[in-house]
PDB file of N, CA and C in Angstrom:
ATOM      1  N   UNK A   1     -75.161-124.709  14.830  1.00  0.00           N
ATOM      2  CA  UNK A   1     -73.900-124.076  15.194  1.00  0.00           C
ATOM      3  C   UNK A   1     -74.185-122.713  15.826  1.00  0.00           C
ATOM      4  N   UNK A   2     -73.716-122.443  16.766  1.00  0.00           N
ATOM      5  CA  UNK A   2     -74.043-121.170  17.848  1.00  0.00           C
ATOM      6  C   UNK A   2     -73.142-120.537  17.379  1.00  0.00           C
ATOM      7  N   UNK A   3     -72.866-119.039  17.374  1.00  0.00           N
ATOM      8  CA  UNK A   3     -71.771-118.168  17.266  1.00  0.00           C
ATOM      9  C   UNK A   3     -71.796-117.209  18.322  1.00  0.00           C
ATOM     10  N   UNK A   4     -70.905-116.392  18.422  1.00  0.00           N
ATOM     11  CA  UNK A   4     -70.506-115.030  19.055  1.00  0.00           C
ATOM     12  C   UNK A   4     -70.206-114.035  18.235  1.00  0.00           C
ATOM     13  N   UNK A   5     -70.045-113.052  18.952  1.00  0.00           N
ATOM     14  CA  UNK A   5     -69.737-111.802  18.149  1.00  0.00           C
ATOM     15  C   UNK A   5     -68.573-111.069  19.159  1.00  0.00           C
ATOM     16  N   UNK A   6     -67.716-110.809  18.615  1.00  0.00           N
ATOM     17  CA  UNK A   6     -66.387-110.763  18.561  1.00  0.00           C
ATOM     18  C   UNK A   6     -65.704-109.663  18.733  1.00  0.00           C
ATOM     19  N   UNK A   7     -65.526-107.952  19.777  1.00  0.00           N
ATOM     20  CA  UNK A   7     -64.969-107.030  18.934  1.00  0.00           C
ATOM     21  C   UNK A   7     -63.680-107.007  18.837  1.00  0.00           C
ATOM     22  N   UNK A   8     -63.020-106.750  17.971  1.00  0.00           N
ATOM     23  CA  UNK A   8     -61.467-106.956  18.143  1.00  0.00           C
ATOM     24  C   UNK A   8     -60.730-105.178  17.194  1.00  0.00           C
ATOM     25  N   UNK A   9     -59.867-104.820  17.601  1.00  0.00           N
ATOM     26  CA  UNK A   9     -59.806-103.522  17.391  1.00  0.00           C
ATOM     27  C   UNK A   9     -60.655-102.450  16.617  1.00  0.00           C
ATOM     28  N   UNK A  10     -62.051-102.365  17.507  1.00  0.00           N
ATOM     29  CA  UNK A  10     -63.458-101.561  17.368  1.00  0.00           C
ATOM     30  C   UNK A  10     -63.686-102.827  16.033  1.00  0.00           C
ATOM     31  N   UNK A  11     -63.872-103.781  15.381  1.00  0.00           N
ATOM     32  CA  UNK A  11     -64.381-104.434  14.384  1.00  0.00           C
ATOM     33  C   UNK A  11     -65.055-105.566  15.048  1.00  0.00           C
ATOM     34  N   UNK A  12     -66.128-105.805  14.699  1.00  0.00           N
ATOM     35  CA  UNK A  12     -67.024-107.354  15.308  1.00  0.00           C
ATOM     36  C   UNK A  12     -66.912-108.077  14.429  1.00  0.00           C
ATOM     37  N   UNK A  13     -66.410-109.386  14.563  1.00  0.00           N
ATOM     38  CA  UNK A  13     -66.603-110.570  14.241  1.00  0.00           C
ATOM     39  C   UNK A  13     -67.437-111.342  14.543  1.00  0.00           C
ATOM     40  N   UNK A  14     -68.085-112.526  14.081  1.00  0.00           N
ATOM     41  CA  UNK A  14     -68.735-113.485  14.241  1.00  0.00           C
ATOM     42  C   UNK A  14     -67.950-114.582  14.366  1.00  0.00           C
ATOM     43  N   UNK A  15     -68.062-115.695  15.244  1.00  0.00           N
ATOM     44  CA  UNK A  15     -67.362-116.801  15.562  1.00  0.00           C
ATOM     45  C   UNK A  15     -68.046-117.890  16.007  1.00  0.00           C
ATOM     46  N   UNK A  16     -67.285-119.532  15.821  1.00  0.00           N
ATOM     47  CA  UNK A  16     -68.318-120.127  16.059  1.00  0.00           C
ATOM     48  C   UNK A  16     -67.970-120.411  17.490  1.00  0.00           C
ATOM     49  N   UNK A  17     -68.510-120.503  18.717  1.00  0.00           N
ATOM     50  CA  UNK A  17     -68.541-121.195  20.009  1.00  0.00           C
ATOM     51  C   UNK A  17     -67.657-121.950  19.938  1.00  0.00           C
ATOM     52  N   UNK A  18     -66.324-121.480  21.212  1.00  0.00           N
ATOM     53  CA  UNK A  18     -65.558-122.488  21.485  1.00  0.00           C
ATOM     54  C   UNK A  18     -64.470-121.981  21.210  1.00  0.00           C
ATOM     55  N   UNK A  19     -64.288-120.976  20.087  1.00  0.00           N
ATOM     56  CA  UNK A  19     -63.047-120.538  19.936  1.00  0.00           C
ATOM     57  C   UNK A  19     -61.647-120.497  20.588  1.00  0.00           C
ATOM     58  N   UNK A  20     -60.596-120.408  20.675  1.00  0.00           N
ATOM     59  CA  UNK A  20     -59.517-120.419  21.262  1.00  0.00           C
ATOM     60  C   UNK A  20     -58.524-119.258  21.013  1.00  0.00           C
ATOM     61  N   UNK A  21     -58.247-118.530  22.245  1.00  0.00           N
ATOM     62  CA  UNK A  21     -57.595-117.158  21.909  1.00  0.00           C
ATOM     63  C   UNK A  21     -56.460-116.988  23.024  1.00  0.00           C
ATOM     64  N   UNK A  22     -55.409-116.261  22.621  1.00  0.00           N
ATOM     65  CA  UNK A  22     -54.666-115.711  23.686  1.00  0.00           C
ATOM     66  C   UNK A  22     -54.667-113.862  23.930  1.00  0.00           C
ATOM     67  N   UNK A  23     -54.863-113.478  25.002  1.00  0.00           N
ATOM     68  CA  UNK A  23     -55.048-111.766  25.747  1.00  0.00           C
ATOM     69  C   UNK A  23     -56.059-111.659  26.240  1.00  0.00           C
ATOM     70  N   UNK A  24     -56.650-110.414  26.405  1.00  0.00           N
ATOM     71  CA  UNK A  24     -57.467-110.205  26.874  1.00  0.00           C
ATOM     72  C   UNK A  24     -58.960-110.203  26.906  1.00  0.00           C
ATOM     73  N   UNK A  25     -59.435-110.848  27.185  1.00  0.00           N
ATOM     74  CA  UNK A  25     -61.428-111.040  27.233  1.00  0.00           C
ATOM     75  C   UNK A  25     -62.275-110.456  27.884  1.00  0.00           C
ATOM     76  N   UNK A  26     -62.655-109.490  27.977  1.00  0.00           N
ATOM     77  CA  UNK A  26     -62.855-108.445  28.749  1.00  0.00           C
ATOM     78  C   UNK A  26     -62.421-108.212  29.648  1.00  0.00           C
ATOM     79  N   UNK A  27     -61.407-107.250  29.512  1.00  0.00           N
ATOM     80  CA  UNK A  27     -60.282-106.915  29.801  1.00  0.00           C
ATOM     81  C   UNK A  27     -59.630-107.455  31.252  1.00  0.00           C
ATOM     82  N   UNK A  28     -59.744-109.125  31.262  1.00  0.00           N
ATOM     83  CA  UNK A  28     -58.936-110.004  31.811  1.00  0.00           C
ATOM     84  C   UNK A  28     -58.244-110.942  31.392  1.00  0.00           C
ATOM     85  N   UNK A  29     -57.065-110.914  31.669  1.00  0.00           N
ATOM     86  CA  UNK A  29     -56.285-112.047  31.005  1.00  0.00           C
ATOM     87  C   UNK A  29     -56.578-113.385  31.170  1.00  0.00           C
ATOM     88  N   UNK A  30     -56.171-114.080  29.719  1.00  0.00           N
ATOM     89  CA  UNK A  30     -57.063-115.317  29.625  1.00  0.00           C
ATOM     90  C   UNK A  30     -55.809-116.147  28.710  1.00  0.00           C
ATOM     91  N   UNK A  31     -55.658-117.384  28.733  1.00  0.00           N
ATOM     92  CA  UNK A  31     -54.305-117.874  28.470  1.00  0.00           C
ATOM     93  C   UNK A  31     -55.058-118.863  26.597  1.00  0.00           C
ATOM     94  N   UNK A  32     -54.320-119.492  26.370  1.00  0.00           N
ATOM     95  CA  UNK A  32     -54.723-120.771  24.916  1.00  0.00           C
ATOM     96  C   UNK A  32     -55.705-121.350  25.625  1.00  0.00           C
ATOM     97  N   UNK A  33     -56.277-121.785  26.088  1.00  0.00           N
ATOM     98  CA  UNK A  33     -56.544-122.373  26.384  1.00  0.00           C
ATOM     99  C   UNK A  33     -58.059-122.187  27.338  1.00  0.00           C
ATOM    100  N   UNK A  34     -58.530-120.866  26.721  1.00  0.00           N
ATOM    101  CA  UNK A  34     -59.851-120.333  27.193  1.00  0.00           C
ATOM    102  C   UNK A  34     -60.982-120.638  25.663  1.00  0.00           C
ATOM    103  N   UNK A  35     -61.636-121.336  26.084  1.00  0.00           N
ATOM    104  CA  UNK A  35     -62.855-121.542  25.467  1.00  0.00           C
ATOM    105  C   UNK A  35     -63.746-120.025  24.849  1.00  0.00           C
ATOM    106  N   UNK A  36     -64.338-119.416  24.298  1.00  0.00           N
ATOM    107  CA  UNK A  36     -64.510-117.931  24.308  1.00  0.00           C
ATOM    108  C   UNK A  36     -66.657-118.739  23.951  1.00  0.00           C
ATOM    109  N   UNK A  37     -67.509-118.836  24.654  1.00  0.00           N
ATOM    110  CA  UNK A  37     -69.131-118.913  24.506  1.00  0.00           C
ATOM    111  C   UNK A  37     -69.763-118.096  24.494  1.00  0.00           C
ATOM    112  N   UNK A  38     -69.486-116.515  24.527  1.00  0.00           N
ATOM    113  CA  UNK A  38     -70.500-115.656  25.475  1.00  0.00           C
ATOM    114  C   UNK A  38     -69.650-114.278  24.065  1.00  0.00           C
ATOM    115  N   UNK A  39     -70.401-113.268  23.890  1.00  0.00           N
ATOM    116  CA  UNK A  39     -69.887-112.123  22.708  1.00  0.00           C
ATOM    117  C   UNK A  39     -69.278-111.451  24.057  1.00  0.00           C
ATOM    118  N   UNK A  40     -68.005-110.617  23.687  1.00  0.00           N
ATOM    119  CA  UNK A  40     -67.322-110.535  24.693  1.00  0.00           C
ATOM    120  C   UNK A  40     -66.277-109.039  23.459  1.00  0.00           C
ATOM    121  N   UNK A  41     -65.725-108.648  24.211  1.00  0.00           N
ATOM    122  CA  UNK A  41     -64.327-107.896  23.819  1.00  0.00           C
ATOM    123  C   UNK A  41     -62.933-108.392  23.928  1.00  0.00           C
ATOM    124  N   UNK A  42     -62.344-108.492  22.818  1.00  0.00           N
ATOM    125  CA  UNK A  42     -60.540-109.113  22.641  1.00  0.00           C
ATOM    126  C   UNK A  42     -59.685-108.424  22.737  1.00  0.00           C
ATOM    127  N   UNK A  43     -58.743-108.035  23.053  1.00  0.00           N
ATOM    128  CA  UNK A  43     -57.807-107.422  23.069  1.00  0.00           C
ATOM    129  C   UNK A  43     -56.205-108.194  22.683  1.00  0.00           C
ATOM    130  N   UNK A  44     -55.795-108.363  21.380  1.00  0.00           N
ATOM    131  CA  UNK A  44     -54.659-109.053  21.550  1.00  0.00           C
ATOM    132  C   UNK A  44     -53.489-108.384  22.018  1.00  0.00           C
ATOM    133  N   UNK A  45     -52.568-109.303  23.021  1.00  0.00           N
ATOM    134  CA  UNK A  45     -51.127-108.906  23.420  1.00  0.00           C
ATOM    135  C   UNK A  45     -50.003-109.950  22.548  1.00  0.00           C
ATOM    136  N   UNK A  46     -49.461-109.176  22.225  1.00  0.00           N
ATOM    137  CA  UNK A  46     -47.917-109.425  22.160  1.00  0.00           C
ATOM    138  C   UNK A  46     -46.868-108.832  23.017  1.00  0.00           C
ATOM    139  N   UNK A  47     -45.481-108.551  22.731  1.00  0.00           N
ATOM    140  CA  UNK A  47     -44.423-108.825  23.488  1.00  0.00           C
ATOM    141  C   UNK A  47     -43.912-107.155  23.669  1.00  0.00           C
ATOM    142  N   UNK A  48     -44.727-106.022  22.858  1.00  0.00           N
ATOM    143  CA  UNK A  48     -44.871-104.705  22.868  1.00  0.00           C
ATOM    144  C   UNK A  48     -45.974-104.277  24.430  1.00  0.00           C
ATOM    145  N   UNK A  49     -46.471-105.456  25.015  1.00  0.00           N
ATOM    146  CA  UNK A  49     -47.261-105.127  26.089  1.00  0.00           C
ATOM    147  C   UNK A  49     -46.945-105.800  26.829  1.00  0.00           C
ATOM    148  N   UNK A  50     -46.331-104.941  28.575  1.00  0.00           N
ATOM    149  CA  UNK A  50     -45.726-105.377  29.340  1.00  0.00           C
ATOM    150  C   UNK A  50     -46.989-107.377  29.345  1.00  0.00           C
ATOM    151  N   UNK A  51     -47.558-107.086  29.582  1.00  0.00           N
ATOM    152  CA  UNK A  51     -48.125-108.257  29.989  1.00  0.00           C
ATOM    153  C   UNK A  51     -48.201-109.256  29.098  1.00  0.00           C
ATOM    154  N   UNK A  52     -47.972-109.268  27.899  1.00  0.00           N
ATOM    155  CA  UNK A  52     -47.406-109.782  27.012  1.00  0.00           C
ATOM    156  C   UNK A  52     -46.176-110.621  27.004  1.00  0.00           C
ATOM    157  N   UNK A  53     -45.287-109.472  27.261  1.00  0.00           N
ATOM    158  CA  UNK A  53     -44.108-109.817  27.608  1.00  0.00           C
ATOM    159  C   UNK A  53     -43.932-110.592  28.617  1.00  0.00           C
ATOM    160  N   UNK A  54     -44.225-109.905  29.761  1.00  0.00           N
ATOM    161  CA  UNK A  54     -44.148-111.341  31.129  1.00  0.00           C
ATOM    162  C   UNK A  54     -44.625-113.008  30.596  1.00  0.00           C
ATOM    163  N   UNK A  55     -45.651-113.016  29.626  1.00  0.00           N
ATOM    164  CA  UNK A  55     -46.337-114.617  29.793  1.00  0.00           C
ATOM    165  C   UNK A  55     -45.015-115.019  28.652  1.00  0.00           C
ATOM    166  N   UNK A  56     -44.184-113.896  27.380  1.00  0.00           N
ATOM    167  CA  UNK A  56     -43.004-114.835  26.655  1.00  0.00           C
ATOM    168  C   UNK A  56     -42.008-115.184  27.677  1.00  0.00           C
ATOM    169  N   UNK A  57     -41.733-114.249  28.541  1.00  0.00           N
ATOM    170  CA  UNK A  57     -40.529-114.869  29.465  1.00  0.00           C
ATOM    171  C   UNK A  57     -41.120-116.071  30.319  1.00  0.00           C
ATOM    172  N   UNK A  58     -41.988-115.574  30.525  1.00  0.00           N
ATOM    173  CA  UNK A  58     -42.457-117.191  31.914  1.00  0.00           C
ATOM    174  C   UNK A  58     -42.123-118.523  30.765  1.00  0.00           C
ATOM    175  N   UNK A  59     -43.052-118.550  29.508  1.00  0.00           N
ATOM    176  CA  UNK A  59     -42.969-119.403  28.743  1.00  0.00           C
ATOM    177  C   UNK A  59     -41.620-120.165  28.196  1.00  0.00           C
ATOM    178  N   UNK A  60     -40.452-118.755  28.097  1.00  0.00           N
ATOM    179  CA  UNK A  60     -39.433-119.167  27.665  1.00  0.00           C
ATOM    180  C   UNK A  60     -38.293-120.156  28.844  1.00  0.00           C
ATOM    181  N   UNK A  61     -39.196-119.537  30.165  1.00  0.00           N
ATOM    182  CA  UNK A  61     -38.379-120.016  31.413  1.00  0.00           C
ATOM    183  C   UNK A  61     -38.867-121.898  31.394  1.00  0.00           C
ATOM    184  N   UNK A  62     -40.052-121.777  30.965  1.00  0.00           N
ATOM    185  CA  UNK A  62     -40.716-123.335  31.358  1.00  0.00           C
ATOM    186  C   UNK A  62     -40.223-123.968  30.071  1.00  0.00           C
ATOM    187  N   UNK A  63     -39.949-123.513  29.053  1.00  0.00           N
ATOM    188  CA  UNK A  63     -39.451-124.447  27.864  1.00  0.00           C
ATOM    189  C   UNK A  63     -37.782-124.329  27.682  1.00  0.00           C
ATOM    190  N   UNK A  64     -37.142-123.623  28.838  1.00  0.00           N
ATOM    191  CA  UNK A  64     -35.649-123.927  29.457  1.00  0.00           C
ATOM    192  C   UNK A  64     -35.520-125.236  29.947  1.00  0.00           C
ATOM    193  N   UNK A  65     -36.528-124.873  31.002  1.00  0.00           N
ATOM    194  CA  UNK A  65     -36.432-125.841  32.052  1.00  0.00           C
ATOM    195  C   UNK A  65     -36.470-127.205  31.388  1.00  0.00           C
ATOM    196  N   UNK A  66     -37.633-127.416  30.763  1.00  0.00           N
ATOM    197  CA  UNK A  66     -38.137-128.508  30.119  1.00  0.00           C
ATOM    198  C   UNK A  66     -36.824-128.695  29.047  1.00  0.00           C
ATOM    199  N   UNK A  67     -35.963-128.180  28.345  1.00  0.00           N
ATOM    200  CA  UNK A  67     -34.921-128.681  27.444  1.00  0.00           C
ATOM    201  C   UNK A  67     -34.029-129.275  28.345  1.00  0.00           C
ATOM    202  N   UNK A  68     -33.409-128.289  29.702  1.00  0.00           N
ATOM    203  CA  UNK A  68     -32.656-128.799  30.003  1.00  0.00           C
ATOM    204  C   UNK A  68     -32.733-130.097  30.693  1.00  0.00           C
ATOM    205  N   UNK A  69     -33.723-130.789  31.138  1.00  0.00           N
ATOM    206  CA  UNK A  69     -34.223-131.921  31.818  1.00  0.00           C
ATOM    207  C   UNK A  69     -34.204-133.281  30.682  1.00  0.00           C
ATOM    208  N   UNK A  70     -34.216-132.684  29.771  1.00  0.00           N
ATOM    209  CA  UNK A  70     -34.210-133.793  28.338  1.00  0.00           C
ATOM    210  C   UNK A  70     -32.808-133.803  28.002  1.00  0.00           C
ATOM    211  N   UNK A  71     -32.142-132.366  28.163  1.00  0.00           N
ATOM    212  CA  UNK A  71     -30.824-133.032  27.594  1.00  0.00           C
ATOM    213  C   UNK A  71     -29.662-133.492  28.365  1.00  0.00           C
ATOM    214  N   UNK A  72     -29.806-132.516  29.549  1.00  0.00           N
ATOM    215  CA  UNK A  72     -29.365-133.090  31.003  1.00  0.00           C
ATOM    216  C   UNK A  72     -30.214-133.788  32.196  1.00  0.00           C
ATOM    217  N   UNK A  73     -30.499-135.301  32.191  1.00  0.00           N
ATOM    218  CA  UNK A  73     -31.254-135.865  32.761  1.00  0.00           C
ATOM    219  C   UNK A  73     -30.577-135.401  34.405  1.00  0.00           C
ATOM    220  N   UNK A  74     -31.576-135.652  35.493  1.00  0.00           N
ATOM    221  CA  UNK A  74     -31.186-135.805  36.859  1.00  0.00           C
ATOM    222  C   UNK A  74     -30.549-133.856  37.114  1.00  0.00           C
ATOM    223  N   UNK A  75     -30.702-133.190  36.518  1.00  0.00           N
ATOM    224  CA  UNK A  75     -29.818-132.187  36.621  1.00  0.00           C
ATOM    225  C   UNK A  75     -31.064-131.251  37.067  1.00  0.00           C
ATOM    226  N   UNK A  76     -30.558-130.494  38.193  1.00  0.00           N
ATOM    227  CA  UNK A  76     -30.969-129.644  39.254  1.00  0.00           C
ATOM    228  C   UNK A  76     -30.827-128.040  37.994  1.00  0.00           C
ATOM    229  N   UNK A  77     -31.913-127.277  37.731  1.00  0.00           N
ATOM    230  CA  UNK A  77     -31.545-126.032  37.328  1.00  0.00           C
ATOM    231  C   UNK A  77     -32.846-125.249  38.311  1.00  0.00           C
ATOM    232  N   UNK A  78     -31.921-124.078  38.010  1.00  0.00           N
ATOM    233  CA  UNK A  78     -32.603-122.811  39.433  1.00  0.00           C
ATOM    234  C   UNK A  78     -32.416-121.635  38.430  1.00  0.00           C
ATOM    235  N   UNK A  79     -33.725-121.125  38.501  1.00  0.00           N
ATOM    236  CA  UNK A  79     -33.947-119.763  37.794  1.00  0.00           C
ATOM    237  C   UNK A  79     -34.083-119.064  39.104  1.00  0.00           C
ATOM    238  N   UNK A  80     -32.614-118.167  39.094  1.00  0.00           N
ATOM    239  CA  UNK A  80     -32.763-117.482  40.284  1.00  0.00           C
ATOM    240  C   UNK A  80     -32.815-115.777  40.460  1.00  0.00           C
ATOM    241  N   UNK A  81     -33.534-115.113  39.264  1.00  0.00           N
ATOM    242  CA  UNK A  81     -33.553-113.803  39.277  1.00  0.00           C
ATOM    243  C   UNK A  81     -33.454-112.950  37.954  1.00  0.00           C
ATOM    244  N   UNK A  82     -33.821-112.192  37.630  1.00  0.00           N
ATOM    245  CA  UNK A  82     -33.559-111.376  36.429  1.00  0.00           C
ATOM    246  C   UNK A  82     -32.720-110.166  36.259  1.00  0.00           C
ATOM    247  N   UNK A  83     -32.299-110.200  35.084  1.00  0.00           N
ATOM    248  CA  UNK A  83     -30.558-109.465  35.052  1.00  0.00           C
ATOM    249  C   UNK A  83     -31.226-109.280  33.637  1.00  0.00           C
ATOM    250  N   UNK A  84     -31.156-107.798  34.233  1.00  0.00           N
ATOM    251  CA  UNK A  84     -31.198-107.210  32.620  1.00  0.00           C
ATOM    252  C   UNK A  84     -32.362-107.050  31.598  1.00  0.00           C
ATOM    253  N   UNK A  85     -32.019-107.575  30.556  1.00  0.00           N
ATOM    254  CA  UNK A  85     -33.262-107.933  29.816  1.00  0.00           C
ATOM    255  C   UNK A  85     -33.886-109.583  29.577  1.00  0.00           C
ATOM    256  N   UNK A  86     -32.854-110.476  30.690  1.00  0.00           N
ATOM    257  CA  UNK A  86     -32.714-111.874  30.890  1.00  0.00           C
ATOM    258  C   UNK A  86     -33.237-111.989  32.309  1.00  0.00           C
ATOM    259  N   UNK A  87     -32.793-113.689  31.818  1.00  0.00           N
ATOM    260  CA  UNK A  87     -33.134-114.475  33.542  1.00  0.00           C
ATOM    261  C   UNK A  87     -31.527-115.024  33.665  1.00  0.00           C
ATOM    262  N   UNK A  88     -31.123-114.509  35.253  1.00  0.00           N
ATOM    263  CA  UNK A  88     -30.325-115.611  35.323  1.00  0.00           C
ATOM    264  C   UNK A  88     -30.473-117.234  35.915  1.00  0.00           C
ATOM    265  N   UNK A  89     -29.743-118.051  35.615  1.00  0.00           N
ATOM    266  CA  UNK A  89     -29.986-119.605  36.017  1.00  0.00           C
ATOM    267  C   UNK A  89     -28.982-120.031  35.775  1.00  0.00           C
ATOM    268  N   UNK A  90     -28.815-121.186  36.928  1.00  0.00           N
ATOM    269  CA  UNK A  90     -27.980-122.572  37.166  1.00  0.00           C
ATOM    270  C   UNK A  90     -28.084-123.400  36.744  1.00  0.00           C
ATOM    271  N   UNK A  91     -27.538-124.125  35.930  1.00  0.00           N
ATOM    272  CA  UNK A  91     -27.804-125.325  35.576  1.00  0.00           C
ATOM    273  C   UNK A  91     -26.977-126.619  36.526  1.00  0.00           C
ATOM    274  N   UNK A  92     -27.509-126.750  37.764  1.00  0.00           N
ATOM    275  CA  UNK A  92     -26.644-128.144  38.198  1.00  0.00           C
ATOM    276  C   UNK A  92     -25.935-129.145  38.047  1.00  0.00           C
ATOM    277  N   UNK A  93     -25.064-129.360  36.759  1.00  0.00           N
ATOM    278  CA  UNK A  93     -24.784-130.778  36.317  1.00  0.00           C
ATOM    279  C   UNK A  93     -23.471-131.311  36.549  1.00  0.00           C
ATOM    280  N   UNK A  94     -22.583-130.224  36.343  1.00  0.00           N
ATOM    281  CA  UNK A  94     -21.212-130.778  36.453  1.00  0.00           C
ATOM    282  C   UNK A  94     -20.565-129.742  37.187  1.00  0.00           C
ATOM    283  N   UNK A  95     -20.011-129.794  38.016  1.00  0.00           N
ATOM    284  CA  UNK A  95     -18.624-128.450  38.694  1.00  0.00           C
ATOM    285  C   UNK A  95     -17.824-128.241  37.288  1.00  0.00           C
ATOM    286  N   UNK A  96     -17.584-128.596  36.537  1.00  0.00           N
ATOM    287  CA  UNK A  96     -16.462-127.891  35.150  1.00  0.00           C
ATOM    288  C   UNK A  96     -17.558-126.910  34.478  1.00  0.00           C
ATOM    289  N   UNK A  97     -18.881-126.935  34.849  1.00  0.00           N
ATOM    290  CA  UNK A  97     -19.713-126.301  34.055  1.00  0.00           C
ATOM    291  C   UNK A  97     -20.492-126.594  32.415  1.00  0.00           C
ATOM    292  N   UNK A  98     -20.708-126.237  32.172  1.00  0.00           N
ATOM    293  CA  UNK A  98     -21.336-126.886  30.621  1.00  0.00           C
ATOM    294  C   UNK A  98     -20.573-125.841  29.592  1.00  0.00           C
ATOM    295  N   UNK A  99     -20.249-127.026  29.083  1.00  0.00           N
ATOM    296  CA  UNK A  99     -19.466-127.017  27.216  1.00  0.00           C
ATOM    297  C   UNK A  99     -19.824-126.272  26.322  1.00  0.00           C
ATOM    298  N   UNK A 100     -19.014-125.773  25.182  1.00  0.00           N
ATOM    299  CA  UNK A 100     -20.076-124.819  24.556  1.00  0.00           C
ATOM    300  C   UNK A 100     -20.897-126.231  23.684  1.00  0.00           C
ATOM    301  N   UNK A 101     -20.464-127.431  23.286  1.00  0.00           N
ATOM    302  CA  UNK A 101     -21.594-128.334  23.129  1.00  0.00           C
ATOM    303  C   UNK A 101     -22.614-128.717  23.942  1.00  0.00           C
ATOM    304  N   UNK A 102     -22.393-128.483  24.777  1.00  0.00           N
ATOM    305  CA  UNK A 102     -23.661-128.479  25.861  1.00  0.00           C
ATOM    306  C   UNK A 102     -24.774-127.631  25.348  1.00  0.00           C
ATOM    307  N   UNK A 103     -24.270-126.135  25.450  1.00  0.00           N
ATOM    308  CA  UNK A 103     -24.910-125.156  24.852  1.00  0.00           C
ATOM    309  C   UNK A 103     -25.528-125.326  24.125  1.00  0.00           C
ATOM    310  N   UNK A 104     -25.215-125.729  23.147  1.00  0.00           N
ATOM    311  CA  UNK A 104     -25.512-125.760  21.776  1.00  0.00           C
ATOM    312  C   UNK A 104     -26.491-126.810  21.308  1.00  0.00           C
ATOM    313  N   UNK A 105     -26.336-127.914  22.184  1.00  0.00           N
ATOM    314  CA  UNK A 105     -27.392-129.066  22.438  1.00  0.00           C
ATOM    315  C   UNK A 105     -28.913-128.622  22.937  1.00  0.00           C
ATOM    316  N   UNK A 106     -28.535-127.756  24.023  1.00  0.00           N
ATOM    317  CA  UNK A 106     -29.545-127.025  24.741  1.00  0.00           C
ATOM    318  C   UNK A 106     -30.445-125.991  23.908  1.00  0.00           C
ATOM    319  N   UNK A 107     -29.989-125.550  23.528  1.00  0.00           N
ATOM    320  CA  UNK A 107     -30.337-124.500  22.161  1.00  0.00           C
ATOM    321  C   UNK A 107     -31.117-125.244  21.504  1.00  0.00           C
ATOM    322  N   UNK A 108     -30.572-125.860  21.036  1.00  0.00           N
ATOM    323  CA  UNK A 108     -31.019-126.734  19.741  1.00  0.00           C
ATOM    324  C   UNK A 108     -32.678-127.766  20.355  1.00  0.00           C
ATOM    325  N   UNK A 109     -32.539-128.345  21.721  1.00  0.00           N
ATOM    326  CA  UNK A 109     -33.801-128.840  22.342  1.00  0.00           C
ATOM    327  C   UNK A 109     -34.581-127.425  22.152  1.00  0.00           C
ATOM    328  N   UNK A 110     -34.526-126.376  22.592  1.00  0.00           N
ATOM    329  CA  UNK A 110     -35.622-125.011  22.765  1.00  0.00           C
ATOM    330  C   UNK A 110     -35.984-124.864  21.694  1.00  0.00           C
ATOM    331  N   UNK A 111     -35.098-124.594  20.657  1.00  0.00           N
ATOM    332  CA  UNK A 111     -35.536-124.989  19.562  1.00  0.00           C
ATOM    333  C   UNK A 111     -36.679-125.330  18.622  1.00  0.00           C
ATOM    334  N   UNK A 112     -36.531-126.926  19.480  1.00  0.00           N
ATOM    335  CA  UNK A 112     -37.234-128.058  18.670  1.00  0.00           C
ATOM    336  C   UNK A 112     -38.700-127.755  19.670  1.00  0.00           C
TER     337      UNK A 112
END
């Protein structure tokens, strides 16, 4: 079993090869889904660091998208800009617009 060595706020760890991390790896961003082989520097982000923050909104935009396609099949949605501390978006489905059960359906897929 190979390991690394790890620093993570000034503390070294030992790890075994292969690890899986989300932030920064010397000091480039690196997503789940980075393998970590080589002793390196970590830096974790959360949602207190702009860059942090950008990958929860992207994430929250792609697991919109993805609810609304499950609960409204065939339905056209457009993330068309940010307002605020949000995104705004269309959801294509009906001209009367969506229900507050709609809503609430939708919710409830993000959810899950």
């Amino acid at each position: 079993m190979d390991t690394i060595k790890v620093k993570i706020n000034n503390n070294i760890y030992s790890y075994e090869k292969g690890i899986i991390t989300l932030g920064k790896i010397d000091n480039k961003l690196k997503d789940l889904s980075t393998n970590i082989d080589k002793d390196c520097n970590i830096e974790f982000l959360d949602t207190t660091n702009a860059d942090g923050m950008r990958v929860y909104k992207r994430t929250l935009a792609f697991i919109f998208i993805k609810a609304c396609e499950e609960v409204f099949p065939k339905c056209r949605i457009t993330i068309e800009h940010s307002l605020s501390e949000g995104l705004y978006c269309e959801v294509g489905c009906r001209k009367e617009g969506l229900s507050e059960l709609d809503i609430n359906n939708l919710r409830s897929k993000m959810n899950e």
